[in-house]
Each structure stands twice: as C-alpha cells, then as structure tokens.
PDB file of N, CA and C in Angstrom:
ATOM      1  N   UNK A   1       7.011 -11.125  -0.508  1.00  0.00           N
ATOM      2  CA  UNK A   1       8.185 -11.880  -0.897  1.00  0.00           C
ATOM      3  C   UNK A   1       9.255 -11.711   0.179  1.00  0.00           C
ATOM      4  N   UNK A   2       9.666 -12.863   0.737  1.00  0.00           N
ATOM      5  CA  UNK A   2      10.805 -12.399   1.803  1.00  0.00           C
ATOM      6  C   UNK A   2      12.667 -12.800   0.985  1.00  0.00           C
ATOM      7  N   UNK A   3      13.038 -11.806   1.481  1.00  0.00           N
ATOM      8  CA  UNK A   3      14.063 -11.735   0.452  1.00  0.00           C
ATOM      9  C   UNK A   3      15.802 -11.670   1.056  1.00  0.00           C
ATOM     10  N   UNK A   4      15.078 -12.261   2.451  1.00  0.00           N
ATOM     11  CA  UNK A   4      16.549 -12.350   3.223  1.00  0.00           C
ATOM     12  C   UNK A   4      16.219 -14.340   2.983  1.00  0.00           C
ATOM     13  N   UNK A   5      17.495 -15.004   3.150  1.00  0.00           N
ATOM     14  CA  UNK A   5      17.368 -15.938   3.198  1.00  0.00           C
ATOM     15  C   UNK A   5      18.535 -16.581   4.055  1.00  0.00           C
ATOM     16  N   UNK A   6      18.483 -15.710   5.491  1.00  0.00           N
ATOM     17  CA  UNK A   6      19.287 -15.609   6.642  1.00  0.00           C
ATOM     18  C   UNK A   6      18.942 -14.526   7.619  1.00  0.00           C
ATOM     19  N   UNK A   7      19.425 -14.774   8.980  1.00  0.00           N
ATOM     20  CA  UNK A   7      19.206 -13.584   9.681  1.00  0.00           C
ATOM     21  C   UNK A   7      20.256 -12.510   8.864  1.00  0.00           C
ATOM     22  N   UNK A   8      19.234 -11.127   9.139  1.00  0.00           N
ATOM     23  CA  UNK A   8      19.625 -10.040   8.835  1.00  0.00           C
ATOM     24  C   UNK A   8      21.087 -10.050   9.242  1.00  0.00           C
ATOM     25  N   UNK A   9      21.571  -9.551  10.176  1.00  0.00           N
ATOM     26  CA  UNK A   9      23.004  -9.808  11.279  1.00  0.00           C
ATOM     27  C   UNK A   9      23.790 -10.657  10.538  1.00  0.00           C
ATOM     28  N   UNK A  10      23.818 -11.505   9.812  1.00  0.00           N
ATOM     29  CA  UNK A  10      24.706 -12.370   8.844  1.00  0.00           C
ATOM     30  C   UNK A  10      25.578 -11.582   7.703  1.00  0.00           C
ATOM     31  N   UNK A  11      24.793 -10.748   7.436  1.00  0.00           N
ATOM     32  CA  UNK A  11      25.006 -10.438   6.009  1.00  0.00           C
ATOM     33  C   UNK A  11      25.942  -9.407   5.796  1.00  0.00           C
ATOM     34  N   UNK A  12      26.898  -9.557   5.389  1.00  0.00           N
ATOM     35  CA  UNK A  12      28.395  -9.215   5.436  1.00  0.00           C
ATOM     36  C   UNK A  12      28.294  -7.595   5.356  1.00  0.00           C
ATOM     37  N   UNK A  13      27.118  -6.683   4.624  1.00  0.00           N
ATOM     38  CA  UNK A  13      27.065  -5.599   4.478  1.00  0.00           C
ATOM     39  C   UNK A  13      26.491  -4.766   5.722  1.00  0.00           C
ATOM     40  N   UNK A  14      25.770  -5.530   6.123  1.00  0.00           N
ATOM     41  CA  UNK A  14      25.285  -5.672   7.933  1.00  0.00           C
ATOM     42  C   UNK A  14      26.285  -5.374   8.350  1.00  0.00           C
ATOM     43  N   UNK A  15      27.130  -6.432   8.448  1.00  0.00           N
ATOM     44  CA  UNK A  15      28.230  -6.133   9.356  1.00  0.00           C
ATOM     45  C   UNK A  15      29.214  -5.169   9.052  1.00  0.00           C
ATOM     46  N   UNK A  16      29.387  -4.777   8.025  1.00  0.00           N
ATOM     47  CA  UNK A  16      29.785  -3.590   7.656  1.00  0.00           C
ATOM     48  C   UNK A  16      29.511  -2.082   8.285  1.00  0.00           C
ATOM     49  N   UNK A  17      28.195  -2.168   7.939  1.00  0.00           N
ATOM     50  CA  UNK A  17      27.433  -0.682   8.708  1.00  0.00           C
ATOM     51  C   UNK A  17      27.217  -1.027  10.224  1.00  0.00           C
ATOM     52  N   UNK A  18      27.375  -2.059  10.868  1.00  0.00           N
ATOM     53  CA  UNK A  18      27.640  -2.059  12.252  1.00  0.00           C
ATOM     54  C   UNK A  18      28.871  -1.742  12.414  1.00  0.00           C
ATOM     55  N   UNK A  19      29.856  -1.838  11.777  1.00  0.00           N
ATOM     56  CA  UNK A  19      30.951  -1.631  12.502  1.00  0.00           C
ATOM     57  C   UNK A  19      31.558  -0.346  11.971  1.00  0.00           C
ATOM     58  N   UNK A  20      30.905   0.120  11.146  1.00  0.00           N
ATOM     59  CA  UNK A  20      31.643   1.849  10.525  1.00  0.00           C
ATOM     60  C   UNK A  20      30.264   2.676  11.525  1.00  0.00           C
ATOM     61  N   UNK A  21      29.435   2.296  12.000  1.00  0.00           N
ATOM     62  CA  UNK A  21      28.651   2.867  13.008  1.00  0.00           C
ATOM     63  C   UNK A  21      29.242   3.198  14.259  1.00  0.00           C
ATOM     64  N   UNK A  22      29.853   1.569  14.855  1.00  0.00           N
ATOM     65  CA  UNK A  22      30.364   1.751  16.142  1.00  0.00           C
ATOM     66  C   UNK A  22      32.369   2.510  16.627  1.00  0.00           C
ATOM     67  N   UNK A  23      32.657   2.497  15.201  1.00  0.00           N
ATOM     68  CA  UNK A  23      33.937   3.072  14.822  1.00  0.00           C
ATOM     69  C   UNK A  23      34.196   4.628  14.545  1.00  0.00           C
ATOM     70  N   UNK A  24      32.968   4.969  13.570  1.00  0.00           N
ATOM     71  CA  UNK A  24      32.818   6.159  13.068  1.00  0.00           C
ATOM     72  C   UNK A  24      32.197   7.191  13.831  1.00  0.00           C
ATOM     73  N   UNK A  25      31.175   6.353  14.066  1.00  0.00           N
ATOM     74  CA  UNK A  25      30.076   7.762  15.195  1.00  0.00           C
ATOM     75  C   UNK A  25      30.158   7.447  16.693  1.00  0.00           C
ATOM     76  N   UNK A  26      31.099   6.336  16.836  1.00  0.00           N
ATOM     77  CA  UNK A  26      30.716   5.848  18.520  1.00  0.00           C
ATOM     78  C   UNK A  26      29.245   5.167  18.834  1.00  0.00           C
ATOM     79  N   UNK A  27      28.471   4.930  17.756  1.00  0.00           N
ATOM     80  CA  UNK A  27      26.902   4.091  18.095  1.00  0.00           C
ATOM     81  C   UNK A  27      27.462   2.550  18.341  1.00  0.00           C
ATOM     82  N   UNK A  28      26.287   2.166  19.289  1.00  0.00           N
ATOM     83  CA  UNK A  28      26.016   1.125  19.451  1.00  0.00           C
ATOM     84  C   UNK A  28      24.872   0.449  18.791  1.00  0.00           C
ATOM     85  N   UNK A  29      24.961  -0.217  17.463  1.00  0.00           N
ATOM     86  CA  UNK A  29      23.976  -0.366  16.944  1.00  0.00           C
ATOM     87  C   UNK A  29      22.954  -1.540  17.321  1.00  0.00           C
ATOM     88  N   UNK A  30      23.422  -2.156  18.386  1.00  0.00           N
ATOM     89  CA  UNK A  30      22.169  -2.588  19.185  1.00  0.00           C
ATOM     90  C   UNK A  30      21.480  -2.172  19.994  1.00  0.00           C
ATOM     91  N   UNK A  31      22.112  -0.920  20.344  1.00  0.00           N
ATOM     92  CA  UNK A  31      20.873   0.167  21.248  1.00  0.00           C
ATOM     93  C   UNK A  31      19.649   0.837  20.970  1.00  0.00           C
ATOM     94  N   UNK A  32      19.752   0.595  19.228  1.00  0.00           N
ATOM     95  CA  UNK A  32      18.489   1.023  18.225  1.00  0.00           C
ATOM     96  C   UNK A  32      18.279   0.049  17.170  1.00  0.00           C
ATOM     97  N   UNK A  33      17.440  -1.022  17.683  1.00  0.00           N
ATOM     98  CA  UNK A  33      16.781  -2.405  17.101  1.00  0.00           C
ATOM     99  C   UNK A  33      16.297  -1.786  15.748  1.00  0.00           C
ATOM    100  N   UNK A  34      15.408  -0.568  15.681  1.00  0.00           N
ATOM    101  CA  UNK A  34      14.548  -0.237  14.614  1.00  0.00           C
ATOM    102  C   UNK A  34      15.502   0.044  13.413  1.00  0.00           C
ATOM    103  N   UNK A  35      17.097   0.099  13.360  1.00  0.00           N
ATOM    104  CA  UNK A  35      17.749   0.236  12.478  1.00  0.00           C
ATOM    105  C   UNK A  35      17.538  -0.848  11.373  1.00  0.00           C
ATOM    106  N   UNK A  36      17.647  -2.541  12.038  1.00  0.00           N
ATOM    107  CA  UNK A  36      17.514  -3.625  11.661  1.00  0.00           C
ATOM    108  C   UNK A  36      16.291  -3.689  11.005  1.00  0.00           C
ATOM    109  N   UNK A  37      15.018  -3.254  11.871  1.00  0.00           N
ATOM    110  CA  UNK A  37      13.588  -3.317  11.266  1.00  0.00           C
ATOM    111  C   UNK A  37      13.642  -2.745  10.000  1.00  0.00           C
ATOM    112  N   UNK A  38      14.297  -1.253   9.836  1.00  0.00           N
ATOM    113  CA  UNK A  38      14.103  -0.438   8.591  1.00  0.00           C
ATOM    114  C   UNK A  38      14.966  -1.317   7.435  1.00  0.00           C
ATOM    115  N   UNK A  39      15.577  -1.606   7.775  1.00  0.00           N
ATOM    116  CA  UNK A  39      16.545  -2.166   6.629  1.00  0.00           C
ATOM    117  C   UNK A  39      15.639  -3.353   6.424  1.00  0.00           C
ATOM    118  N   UNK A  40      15.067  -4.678   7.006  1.00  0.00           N
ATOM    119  CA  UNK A  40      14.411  -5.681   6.361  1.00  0.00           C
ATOM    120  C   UNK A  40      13.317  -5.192   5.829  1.00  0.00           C
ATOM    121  N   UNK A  41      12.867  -3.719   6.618  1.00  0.00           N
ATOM    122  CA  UNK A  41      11.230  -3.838   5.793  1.00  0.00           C
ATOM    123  C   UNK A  41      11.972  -2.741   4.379  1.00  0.00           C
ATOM    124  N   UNK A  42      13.149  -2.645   3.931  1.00  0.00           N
ATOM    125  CA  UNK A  42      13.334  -2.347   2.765  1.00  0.00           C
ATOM    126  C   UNK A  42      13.997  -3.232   1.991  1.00  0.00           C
ATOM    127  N   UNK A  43      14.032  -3.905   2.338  1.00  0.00           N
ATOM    128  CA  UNK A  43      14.750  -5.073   1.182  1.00  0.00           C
ATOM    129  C   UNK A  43      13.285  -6.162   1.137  1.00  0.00           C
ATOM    130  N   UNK A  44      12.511  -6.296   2.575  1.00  0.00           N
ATOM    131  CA  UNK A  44      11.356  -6.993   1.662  1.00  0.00           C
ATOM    132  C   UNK A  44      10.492  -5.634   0.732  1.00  0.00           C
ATOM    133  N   UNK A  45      10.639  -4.351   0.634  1.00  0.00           N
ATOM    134  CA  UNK A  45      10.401  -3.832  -0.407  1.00  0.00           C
ATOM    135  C   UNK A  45      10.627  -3.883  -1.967  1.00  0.00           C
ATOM    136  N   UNK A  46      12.220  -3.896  -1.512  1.00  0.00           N
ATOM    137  CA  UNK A  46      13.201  -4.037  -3.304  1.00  0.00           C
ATOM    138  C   UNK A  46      12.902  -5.502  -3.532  1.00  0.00           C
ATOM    139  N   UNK A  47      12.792  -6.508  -2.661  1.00  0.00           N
ATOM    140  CA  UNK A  47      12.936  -7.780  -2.666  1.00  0.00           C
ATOM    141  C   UNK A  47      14.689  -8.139  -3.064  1.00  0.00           C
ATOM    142  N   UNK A  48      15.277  -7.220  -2.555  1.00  0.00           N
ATOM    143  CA  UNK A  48      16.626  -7.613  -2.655  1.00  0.00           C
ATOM    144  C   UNK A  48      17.037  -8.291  -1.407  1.00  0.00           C
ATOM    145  N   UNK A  49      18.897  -9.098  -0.985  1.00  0.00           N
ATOM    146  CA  UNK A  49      18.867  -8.920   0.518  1.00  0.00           C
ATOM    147  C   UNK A  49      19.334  -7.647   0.474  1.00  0.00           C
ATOM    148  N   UNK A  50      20.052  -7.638   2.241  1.00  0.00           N
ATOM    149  CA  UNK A  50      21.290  -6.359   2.133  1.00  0.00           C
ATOM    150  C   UNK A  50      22.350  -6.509   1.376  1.00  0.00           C
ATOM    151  N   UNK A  51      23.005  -7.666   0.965  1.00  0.00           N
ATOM    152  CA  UNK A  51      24.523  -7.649  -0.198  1.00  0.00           C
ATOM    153  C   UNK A  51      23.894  -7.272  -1.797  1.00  0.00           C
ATOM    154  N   UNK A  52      22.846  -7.655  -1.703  1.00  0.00           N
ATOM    155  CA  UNK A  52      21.619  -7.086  -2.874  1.00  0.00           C
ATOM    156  C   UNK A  52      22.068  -5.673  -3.418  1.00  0.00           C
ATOM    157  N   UNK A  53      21.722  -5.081  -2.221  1.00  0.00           N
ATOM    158  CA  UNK A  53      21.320  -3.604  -2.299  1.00  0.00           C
ATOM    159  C   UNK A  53      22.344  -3.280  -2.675  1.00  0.00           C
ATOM    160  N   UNK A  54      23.753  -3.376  -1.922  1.00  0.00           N
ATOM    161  CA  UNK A  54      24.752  -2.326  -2.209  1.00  0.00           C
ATOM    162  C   UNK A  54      25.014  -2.568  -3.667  1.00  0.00           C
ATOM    163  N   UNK A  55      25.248  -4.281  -3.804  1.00  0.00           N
ATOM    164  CA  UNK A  55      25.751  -4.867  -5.396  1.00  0.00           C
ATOM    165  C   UNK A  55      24.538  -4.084  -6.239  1.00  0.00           C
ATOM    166  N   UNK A  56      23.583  -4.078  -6.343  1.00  0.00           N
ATOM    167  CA  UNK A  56      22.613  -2.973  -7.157  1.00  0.00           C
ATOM    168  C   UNK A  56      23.290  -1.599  -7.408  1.00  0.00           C
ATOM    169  N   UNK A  57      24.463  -1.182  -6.390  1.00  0.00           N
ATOM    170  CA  UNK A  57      24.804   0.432  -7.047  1.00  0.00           C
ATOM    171  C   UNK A  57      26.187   0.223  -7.446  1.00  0.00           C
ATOM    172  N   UNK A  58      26.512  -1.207  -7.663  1.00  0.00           N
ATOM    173  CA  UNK A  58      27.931  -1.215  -8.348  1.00  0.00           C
ATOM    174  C   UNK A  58      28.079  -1.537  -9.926  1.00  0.00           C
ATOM    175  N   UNK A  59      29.020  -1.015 -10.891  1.00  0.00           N
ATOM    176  CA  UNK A  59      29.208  -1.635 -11.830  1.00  0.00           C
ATOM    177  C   UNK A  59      30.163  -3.119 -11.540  1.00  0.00           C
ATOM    178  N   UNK A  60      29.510  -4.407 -12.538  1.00  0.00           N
ATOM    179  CA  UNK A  60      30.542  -5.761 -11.957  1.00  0.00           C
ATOM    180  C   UNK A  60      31.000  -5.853 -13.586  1.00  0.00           C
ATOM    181  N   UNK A  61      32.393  -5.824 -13.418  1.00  0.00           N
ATOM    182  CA  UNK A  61      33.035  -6.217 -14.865  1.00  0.00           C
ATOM    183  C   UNK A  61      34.030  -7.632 -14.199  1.00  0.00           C
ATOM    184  N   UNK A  62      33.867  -8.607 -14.975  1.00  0.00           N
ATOM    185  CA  UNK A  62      34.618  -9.438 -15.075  1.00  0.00           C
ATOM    186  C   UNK A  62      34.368 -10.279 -13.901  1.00  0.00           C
ATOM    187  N   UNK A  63      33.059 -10.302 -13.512  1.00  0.00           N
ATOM    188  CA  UNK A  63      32.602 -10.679 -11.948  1.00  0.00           C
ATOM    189  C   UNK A  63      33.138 -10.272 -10.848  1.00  0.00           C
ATOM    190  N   UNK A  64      33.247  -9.087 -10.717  1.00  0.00           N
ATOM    191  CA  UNK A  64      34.302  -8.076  -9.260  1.00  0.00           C
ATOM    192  C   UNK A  64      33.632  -6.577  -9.475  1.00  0.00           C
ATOM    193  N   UNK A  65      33.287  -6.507  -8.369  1.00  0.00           N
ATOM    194  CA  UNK A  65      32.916  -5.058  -8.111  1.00  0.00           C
ATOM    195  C   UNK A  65      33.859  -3.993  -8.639  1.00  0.00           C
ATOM    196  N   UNK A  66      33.019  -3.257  -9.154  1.00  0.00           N
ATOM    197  CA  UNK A  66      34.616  -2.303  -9.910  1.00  0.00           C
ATOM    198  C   UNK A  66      34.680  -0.273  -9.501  1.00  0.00           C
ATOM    199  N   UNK A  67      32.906  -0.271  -9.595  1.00  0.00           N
ATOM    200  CA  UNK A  67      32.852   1.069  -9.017  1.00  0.00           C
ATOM    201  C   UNK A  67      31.678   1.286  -8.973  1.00  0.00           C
ATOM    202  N   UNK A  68      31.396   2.778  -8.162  1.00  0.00           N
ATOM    203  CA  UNK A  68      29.504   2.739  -8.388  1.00  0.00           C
ATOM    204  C   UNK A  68      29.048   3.126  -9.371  1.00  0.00           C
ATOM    205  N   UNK A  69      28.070   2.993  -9.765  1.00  0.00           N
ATOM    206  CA  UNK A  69      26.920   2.824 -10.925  1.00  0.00           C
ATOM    207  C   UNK A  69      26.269   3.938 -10.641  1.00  0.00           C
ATOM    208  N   UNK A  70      26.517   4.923 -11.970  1.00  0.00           N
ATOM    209  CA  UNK A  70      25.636   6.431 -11.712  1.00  0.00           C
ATOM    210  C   UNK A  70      24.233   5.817 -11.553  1.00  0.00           C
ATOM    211  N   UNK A  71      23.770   5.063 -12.465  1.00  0.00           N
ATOM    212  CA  UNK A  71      22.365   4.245 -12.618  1.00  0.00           C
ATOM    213  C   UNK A  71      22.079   4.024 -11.706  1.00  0.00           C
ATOM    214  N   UNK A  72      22.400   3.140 -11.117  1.00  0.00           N
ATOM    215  CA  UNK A  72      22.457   1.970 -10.222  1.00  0.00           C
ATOM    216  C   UNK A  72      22.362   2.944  -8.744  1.00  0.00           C
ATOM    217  N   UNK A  73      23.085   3.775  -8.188  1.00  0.00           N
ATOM    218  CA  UNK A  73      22.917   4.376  -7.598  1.00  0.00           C
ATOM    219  C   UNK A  73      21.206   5.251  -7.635  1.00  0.00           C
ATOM    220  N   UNK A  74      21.302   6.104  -8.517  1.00  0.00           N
ATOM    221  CA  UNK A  74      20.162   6.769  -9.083  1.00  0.00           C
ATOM    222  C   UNK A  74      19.026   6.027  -8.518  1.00  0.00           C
ATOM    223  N   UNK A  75      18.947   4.691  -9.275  1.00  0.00           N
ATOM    224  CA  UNK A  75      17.934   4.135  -9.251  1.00  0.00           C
ATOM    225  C   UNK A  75      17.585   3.776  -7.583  1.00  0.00           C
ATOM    226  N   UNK A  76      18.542   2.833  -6.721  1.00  0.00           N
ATOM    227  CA  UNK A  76      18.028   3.212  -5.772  1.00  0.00           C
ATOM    228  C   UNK A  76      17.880   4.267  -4.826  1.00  0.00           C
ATOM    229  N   UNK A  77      17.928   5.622  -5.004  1.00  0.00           N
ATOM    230  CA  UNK A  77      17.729   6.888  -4.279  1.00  0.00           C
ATOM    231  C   UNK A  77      16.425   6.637  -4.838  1.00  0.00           C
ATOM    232  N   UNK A  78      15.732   6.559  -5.840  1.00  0.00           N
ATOM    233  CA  UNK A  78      14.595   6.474  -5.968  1.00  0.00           C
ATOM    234  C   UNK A  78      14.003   5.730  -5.034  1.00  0.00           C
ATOM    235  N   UNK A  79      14.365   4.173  -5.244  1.00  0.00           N
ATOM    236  CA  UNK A  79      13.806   3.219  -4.393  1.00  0.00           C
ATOM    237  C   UNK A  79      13.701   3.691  -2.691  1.00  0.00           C
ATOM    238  N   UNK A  80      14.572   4.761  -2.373  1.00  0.00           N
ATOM    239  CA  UNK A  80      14.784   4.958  -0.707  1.00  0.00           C
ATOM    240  C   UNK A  80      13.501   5.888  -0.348  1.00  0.00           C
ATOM    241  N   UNK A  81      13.331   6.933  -1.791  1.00  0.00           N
ATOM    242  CA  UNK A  81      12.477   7.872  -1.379  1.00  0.00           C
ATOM    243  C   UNK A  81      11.507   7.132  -1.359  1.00  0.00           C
ATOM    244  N   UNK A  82      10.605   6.539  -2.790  1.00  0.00           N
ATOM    245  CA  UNK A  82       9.485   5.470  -2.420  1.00  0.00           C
ATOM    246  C   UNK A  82       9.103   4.917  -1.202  1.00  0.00           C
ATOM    247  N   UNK A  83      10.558   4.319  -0.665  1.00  0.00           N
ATOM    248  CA  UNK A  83      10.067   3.528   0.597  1.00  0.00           C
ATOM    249  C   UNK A  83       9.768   4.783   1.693  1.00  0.00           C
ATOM    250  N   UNK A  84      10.437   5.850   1.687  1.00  0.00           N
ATOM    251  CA  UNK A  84      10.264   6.682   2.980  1.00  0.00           C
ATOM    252  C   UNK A  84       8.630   7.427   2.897  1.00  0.00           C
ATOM    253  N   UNK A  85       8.372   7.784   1.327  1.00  0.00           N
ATOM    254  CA  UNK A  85       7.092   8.136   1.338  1.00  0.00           C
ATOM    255  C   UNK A  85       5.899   7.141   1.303  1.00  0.00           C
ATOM    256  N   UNK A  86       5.805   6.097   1.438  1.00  0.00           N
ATOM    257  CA  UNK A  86       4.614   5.222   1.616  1.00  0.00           C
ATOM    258  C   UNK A  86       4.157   4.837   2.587  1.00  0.00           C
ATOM    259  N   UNK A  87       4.747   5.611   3.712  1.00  0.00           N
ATOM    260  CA  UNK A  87       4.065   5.804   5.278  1.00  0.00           C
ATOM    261  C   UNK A  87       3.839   6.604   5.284  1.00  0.00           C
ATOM    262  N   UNK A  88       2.214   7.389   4.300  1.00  0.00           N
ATOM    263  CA  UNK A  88       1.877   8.282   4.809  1.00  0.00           C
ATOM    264  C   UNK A  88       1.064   8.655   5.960  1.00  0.00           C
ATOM    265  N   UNK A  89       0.882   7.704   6.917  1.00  0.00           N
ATOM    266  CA  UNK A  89       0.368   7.497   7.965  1.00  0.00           C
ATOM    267  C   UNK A  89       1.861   8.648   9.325  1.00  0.00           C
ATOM    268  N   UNK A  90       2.809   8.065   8.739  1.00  0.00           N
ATOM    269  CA  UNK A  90       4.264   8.366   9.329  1.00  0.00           C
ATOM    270  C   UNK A  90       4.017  10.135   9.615  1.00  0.00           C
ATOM    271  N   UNK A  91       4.797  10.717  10.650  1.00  0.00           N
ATOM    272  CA  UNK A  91       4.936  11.818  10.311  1.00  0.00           C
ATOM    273  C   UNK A  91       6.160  12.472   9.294  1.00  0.00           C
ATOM    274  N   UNK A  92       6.598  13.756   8.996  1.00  0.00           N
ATOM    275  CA  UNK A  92       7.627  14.130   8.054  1.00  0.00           C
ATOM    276  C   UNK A  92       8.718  13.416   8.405  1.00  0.00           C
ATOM    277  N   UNK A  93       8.893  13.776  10.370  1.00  0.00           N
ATOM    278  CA  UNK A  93      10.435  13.541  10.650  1.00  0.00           C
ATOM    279  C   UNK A  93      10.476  11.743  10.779  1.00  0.00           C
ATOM    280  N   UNK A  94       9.554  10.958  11.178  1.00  0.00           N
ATOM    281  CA  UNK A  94       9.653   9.452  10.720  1.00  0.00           C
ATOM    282  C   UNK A  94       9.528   9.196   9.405  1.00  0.00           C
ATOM    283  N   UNK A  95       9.230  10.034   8.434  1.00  0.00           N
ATOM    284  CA  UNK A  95       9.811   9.013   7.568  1.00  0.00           C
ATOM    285  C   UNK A  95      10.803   9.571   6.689  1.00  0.00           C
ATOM    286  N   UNK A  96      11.600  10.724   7.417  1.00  0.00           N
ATOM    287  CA  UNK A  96      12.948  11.099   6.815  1.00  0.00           C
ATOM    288  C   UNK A  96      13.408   9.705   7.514  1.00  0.00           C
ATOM    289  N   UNK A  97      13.603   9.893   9.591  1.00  0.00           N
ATOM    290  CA  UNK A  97      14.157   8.995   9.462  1.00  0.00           C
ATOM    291  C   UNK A  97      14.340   7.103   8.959  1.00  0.00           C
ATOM    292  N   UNK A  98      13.462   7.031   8.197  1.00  0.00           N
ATOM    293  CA  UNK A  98      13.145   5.802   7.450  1.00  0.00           C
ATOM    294  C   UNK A  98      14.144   5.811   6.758  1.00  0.00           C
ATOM    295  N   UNK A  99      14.317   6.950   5.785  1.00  0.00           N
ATOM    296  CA  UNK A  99      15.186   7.316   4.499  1.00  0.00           C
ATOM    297  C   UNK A  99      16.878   7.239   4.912  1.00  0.00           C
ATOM    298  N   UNK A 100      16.946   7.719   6.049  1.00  0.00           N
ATOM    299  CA  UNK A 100      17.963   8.019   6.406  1.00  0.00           C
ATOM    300  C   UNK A 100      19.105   7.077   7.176  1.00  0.00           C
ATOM    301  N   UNK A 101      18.064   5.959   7.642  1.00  0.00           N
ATOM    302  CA  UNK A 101      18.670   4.570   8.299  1.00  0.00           C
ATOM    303  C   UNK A 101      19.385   4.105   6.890  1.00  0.00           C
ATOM    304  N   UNK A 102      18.497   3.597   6.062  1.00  0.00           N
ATOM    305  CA  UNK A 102      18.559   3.387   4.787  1.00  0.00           C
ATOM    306  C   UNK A 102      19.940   4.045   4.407  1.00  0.00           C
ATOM    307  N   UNK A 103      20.314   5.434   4.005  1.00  0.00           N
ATOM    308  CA  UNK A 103      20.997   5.950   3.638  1.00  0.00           C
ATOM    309  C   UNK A 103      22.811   5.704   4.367  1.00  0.00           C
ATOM    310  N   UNK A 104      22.312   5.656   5.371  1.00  0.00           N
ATOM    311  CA  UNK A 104      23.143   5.204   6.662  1.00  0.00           C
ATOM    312  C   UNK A 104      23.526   3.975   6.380  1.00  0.00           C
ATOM    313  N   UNK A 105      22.786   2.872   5.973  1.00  0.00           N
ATOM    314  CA  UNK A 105      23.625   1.010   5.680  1.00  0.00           C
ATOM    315  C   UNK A 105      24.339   1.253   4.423  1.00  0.00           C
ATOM    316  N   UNK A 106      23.795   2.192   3.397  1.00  0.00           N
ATOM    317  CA  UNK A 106      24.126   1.725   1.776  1.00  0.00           C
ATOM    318  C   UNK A 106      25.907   3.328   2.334  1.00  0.00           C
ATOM    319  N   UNK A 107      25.833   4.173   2.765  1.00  0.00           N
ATOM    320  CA  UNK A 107      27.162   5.275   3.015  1.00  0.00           C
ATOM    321  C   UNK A 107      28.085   4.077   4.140  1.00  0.00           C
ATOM    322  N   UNK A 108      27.773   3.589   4.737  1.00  0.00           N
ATOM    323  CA  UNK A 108      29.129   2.499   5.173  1.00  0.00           C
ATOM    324  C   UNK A 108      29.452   1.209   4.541  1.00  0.00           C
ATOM    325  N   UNK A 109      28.171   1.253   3.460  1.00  0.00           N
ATOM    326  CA  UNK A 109      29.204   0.396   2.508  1.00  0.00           C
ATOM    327  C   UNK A 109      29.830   0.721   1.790  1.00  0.00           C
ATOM    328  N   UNK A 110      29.934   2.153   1.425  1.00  0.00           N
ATOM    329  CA  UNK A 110      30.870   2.312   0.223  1.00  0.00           C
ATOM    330  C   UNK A 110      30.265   3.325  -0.932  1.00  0.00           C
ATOM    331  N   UNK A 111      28.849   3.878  -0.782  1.00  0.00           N
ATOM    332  CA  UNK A 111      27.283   4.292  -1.675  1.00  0.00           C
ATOM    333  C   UNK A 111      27.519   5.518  -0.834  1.00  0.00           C
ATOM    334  N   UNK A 112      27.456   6.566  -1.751  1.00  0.00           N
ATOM    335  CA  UNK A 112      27.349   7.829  -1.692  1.00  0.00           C
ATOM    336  C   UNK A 112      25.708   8.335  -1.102  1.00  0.00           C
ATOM    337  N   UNK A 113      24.872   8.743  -0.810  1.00  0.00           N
ATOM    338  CA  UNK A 113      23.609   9.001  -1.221  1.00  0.00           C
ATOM    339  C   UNK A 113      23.677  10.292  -0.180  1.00  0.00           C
ATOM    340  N   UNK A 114      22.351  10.830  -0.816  1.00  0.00           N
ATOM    341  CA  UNK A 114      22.516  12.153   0.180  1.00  0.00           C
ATOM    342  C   UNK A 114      20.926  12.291   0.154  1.00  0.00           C
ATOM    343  N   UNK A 115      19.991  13.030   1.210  1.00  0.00           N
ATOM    344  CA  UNK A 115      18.762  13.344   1.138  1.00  0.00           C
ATOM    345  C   UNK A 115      18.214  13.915   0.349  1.00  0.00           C
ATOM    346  N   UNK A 116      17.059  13.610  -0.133  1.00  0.00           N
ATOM    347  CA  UNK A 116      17.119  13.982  -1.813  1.00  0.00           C
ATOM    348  C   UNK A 116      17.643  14.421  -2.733  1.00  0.00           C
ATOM    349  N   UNK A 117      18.723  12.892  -3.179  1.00  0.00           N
ATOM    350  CA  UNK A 117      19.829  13.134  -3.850  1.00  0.00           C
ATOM    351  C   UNK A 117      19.299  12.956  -5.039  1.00  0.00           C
ATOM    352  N   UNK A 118      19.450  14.286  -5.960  1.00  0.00           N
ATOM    353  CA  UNK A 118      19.291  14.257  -7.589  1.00  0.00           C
ATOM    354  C   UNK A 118      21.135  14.067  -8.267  1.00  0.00           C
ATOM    355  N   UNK A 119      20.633  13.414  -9.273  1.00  0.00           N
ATOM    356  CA  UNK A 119      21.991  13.008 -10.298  1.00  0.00           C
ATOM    357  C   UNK A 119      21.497  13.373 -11.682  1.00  0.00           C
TER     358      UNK A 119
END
C-alpha cells in the first residue's frame, strides 16, 4: 500500500524535522538520504503519511490538535519497535538506527519517544 500521496519533502512534518535538524544539531539533512528512505519505508509500514504519523499521537478535540495522546503515542512506540525489529537480517546497531531516525522525525515534531519507551 503506498501511503504518501506526494513527494516525501512536501509534507509539512518533513519539513519540520528538516529544519529542527539543521537548527538544533547543525545536520544537514540532505547529507543522509537514508533518513528519507527510513521514514517512507515506515509509513508504507503504518500505511500512514508523515502528517499521519505525528496526528496518530495527538488528541483532536473540536478538529485542532490539542495534546499528545498517552495511547496514541504508546501505540506508535510499538509500531517503531516492530518496524526496527523486522530486519532481522539487519545488524543490532542498524536497526536501532532504523528506530531512531524514526524517533528523530516524530521528537521534532512535537512526540516525546525515547528508546524503548515503556508508558
């Protein structure tokens, strides 16, 4: 199921974690393409897009984002670990960093998550 229905680079949460990347840590997030790769091959996982994902860890009252979603959160830390463990082909430290790109788009939007984050 492909579940972007635009280039990746469009998508306002994209541009988000590009620019709290190149602000925050000094990265250039076109110097590491595979950031982009990890993030589409996890949303064609969730079958969400990227504005998907983050809106998945928010509560929406009254149609407006209002705060994060213990759930909602929860639920995708699950979804991150899933995706990081189903390369078991991967070694340990590739597919932390799988988890951790991941963790990296959804913490500059606004999503708490931490490496095997229990709630």
């Amino acid at each position: 199921m492909d579940s972007l229905k635009r280039p990746i680079e469009e998508y306002d949460s994209v541009k988000t974690w590009f620019e709290g990347l190149r602000v925050q840590s000094g990265v250039d997030p076109a110097g590491d393409p595979s950031r982009l790769k990890l993030l589409e091959e996890f949303c064609t996982f969730t079958g969400l897009d990227p504005d998907q994902v983050v809106a998945a860890c928010l509560l929406i009252k009254d149609g407006r984002e209002t705060k994060i979603s213990i759930k909602g959160r929860r639920a995708m830390a699950e979804k991150i670990a899933e995706f990081q463990a189903q390369r078991s082909d991967a070694s340990p430290g590739e597919r932390a960093r799988r988890g951790n790109a991941i963790r990296s788009f959804l913490i500059h939007n606004g999503i708490l998550l931490q490496s095997g984050m229990q709630i």
